[in-house]
C-alpha atoms as a PDB file:
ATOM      1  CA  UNK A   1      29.310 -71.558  23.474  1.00  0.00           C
ATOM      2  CA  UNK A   2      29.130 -67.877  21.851  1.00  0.00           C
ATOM      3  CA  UNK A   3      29.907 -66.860  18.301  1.00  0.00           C
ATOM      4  CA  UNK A   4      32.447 -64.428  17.695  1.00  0.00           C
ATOM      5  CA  UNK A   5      29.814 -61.944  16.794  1.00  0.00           C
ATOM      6  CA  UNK A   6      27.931 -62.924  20.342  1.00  0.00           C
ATOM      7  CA  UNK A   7      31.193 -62.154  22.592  1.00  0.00           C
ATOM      8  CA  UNK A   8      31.524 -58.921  20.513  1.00  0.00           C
ATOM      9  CA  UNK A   9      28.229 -57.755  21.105  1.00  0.00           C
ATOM     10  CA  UNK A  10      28.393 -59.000  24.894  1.00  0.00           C
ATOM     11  CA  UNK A  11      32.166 -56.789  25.062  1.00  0.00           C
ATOM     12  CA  UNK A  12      30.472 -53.806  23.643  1.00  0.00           C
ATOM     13  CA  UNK A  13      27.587 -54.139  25.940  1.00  0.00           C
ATOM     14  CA  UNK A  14      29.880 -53.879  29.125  1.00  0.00           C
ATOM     15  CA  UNK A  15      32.014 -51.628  27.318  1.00  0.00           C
ATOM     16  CA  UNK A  16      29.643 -49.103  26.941  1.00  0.00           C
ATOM     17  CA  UNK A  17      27.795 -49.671  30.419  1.00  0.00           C
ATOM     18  CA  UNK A  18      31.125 -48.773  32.174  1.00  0.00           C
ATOM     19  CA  UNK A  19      31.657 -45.734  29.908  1.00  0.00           C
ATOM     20  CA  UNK A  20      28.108 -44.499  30.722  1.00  0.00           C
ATOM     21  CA  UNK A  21      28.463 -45.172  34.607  1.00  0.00           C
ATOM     22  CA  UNK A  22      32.380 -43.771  34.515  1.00  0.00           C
ATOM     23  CA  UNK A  23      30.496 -40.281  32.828  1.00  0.00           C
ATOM     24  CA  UNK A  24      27.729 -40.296  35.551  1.00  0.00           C
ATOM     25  CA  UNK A  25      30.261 -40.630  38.019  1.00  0.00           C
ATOM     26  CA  UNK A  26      32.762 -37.978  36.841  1.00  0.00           C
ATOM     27  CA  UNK A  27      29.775 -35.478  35.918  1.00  0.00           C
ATOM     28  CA  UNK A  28      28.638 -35.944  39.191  1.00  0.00           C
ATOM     29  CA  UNK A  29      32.155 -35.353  41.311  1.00  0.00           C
ATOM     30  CA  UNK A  30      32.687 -31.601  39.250  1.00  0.00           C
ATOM     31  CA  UNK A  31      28.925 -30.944  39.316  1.00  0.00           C
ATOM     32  CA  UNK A  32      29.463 -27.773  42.031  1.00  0.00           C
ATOM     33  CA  UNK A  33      27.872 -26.822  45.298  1.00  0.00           C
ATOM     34  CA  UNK A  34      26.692 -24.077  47.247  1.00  0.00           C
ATOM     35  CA  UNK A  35      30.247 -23.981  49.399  1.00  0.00           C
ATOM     36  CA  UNK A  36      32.746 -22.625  47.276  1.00  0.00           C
ATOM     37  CA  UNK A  37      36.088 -24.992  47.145  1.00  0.00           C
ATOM     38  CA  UNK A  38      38.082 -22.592  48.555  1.00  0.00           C
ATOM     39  CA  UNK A  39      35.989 -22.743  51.428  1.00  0.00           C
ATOM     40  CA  UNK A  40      36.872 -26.258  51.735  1.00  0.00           C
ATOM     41  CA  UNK A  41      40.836 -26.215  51.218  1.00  0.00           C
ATOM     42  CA  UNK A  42      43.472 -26.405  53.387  1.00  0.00           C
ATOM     43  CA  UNK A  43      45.294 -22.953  53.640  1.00  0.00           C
ATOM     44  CA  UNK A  44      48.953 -24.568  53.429  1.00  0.00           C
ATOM     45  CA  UNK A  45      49.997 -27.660  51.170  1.00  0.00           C
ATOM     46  CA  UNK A  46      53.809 -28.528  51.118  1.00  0.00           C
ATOM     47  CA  UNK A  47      53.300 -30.510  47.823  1.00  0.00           C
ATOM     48  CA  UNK A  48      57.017 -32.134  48.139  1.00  0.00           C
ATOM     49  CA  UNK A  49      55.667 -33.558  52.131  1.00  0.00           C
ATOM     50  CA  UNK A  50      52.622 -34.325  50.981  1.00  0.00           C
ATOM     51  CA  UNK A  51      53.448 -36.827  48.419  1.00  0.00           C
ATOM     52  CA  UNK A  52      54.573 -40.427  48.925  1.00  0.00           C
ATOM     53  CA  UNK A  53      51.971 -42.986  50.076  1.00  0.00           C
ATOM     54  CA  UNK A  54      48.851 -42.207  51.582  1.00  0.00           C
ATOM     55  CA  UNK A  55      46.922 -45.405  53.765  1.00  0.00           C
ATOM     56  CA  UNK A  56      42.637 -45.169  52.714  1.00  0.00           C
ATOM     57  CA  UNK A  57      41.700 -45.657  56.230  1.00  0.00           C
ATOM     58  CA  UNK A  58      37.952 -44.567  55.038  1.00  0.00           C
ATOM     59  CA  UNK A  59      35.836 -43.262  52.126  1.00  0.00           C
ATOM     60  CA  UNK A  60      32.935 -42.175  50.706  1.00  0.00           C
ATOM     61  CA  UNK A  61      33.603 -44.662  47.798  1.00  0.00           C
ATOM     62  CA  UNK A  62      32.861 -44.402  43.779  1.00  0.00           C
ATOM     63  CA  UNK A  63      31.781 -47.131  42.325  1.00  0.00           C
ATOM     64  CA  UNK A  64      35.216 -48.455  41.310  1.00  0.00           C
ATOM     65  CA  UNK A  65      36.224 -48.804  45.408  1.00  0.00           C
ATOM     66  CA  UNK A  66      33.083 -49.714  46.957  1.00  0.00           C
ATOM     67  CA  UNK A  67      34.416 -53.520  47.968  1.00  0.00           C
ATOM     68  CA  UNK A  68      38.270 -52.036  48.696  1.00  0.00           C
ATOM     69  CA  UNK A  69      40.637 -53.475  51.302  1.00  0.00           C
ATOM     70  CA  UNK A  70      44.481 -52.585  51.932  1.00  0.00           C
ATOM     71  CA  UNK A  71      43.835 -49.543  49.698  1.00  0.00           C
ATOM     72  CA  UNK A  72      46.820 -47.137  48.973  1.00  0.00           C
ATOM     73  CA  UNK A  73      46.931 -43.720  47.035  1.00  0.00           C
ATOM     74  CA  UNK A  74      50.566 -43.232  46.267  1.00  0.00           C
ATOM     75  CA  UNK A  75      51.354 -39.615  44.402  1.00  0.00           C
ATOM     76  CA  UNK A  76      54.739 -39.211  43.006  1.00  0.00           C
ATOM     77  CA  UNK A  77      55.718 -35.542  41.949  1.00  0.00           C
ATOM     78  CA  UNK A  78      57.131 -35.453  38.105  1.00  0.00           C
ATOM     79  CA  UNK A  79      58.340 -31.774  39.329  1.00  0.00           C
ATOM     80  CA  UNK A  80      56.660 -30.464  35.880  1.00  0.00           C
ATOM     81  CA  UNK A  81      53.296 -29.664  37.778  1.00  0.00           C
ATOM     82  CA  UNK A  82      52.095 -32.705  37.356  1.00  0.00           C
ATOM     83  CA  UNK A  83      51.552 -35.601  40.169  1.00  0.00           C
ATOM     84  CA  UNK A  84      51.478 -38.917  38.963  1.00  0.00           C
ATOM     85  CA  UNK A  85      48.476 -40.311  41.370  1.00  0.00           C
ATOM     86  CA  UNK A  86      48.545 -44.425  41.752  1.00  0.00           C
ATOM     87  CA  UNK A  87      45.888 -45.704  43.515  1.00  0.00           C
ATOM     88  CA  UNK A  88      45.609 -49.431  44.066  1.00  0.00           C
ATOM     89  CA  UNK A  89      43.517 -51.967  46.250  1.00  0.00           C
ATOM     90  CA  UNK A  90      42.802 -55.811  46.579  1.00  0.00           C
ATOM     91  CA  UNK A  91      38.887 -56.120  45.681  1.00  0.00           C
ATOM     92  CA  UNK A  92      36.995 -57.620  48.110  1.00  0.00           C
ATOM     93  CA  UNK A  93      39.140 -59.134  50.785  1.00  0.00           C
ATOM     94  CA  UNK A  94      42.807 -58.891  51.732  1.00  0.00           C
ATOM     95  CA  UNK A  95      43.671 -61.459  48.842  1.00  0.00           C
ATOM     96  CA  UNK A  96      41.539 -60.551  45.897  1.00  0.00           C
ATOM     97  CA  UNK A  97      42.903 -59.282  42.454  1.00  0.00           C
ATOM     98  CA  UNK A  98      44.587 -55.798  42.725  1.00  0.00           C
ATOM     99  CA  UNK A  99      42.801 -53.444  40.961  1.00  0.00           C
ATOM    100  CA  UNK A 100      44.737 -49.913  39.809  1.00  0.00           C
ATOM    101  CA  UNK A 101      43.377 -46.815  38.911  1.00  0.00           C
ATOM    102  CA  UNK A 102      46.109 -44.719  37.781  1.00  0.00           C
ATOM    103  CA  UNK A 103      46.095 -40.635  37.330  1.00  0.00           C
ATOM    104  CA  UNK A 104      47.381 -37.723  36.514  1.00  0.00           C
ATOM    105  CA  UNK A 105      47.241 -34.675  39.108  1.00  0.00           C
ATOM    106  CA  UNK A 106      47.836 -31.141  37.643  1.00  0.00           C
ATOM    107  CA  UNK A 107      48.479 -28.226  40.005  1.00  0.00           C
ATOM    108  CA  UNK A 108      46.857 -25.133  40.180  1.00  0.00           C
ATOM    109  CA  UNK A 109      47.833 -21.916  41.649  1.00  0.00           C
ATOM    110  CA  UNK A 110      46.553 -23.024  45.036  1.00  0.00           C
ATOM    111  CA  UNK A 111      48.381 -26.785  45.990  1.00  0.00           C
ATOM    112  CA  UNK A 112      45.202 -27.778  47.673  1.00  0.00           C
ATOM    113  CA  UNK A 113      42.964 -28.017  44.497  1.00  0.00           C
ATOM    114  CA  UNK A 114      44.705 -30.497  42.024  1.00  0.00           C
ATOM    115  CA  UNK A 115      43.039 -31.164  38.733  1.00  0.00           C
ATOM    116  CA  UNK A 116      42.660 -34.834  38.372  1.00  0.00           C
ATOM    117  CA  UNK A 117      42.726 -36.734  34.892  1.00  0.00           C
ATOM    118  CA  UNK A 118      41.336 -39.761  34.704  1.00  0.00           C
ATOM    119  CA  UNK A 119      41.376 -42.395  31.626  1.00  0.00           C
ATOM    120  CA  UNK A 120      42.204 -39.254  28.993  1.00  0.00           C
ATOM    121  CA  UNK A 121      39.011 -38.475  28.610  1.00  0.00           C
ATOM    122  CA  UNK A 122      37.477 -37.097  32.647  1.00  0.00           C
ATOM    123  CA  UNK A 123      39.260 -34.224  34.812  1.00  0.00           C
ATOM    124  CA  UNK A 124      37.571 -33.333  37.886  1.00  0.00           C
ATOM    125  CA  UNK A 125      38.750 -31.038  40.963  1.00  0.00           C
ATOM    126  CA  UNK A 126      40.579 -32.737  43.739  1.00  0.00           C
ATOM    127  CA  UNK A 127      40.243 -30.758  46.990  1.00  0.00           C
ATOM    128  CA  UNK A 128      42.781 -31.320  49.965  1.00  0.00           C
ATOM    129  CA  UNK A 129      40.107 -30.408  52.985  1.00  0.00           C
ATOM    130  CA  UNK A 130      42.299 -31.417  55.970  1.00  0.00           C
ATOM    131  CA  UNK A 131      46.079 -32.108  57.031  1.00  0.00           C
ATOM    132  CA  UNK A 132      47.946 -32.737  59.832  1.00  0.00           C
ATOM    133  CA  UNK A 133      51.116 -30.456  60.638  1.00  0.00           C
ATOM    134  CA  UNK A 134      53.034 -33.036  60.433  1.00  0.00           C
ATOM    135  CA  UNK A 135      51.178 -34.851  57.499  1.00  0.00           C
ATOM    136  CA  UNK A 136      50.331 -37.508  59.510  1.00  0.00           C
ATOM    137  CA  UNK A 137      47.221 -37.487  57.826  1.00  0.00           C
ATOM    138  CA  UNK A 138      44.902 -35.766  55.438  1.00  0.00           C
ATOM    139  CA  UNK A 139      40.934 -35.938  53.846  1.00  0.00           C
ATOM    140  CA  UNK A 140      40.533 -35.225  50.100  1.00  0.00           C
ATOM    141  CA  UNK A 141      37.014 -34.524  48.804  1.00  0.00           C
ATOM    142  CA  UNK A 142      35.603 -33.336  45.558  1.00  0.00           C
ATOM    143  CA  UNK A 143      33.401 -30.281  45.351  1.00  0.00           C
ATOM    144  CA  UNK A 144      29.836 -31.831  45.957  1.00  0.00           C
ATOM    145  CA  UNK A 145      30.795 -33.516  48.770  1.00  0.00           C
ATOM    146  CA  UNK A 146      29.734 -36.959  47.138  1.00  0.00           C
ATOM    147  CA  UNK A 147      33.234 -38.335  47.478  1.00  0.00           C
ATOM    148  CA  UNK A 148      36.067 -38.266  50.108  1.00  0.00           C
ATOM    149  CA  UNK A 149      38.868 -40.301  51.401  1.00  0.00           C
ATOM    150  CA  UNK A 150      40.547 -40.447  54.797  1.00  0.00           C
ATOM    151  CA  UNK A 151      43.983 -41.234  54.678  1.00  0.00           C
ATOM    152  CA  UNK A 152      46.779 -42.005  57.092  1.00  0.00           C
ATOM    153  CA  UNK A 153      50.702 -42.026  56.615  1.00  0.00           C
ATOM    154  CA  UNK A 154      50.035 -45.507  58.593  1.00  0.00           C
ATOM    155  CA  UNK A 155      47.614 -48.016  57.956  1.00  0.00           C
ATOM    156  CA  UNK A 156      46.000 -47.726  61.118  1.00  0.00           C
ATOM    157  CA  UNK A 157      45.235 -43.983  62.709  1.00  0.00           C
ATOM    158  CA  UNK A 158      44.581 -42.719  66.153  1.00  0.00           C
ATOM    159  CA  UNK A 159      40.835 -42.471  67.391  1.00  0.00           C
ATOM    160  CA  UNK A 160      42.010 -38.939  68.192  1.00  0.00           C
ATOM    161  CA  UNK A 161      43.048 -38.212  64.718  1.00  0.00           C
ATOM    162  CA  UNK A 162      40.460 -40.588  62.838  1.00  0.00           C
ATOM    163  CA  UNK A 163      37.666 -37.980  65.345  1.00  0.00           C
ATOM    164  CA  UNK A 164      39.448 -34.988  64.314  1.00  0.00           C
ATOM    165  CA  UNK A 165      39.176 -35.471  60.432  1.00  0.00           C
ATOM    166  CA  UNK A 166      35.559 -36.909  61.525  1.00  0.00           C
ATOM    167  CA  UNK A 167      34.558 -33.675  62.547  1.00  0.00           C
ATOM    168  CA  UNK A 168      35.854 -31.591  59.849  1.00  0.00           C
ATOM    169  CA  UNK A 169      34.177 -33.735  57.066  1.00  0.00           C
ATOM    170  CA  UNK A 170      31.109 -33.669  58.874  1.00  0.00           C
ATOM    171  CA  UNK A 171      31.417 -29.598  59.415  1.00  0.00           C
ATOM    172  CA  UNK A 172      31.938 -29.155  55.531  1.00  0.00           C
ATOM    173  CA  UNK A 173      28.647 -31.047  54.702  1.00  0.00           C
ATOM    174  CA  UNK A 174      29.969 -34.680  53.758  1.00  0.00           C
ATOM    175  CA  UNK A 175      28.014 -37.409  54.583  1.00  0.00           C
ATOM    176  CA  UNK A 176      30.055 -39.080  57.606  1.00  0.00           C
ATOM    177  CA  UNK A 177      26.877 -41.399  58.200  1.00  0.00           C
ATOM    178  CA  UNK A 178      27.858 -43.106  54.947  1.00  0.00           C
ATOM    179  CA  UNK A 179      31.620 -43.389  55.649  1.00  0.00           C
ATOM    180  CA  UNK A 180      32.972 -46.743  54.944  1.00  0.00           C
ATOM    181  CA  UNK A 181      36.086 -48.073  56.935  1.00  0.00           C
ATOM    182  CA  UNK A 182      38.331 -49.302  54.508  1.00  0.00           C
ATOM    183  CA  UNK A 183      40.034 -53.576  55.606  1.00  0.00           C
ATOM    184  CA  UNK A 184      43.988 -52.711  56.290  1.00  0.00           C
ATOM    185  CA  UNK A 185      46.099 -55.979  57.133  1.00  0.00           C
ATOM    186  CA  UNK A 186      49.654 -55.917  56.259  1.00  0.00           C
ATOM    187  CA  UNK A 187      52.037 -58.359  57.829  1.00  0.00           C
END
């Protein structure tokens, strides 16, 4: 059994190991690229359509997502120009422990580049790089292209859609090689 001082020194350890991979992380999602964000927006973002809940039907994933099934991204517009961003999934199969990772999105003159906070202390740019006319679907990505997420209104999507978004990722430089297909199973 471990002393006090022992599961201290074992907290801070783990403590300070997430902190240090949560910087690398965030430094490297707002480290920038030769494509210029705009390049990679959307020209048109209704924000009030475009919130509500969003299906992950694929990723690119951080580290906090890499083992995610039934993930959801739900934003919920505070009509202040901030987006209240709640992201949840099971880890590891469909009945694992839900893990959240709630945010704050802040709008910025164009409504497909959000500002995300993260934890108080991280804010990195949050680029909306495809959508449907009918918002049927959409891709965000982050500037270097090391993260994205495919997302459906639906937690399945078309192959003609799921292609679609394919293509775009893939013409903006993301690594579509590396996409992981995200478990959805809802009864």
């Amino acid at each position: 059994m471990l002393s006090s001082d022992e599961c201290l020194q074992l907290w801070h350890y783990h403590f300070m190991k997430k902190f240090i991979i949560l910087f690398i992380f965030m430094f490297s999602a707002c480290a920038s690229e030769v494509t210029s964000v705009n390049e990679q927006l959307v020209p048109d973002v209704d924000i009030e359509r475009f919130v509500g809940k969003w299906y992950v039907i694929a990723h690119l994933p951080t580290f906090l997502e890499t083992k995610a099934y039934n993930a959801i991204e739900e934003y919920t517009y505070k009509g202040n120009g901030e987006i209240d961003v709640n992201y949840h999934h099971r880890e590891g199969a469909f009945d694992g422990k839900v893990k959240k990772i709630p945010q704050t999105a802040i709008l910025t003159e164009n409504p497909a580049n959000w500002k995300i906070k993260l934890w108080l202390f991280f804010k990195f740019d949050y680029l909306i790089i495809d959508l449907a006319d009918d918002y049927r679907y959409t891709a965000v990505g982050v500037p270097n292209k090391k993260y994205v997420w495919i997302m459906s209104r639906t937690p399945t999507m078309s192959k003609e859609d799921y292609q679609k978004v394919y293509n775009r990722i893939k013409t903006l430089g993301y690594d579509v090689n590396s996409l992981r297909l995200v478990p959805q199973k809802w009864d």
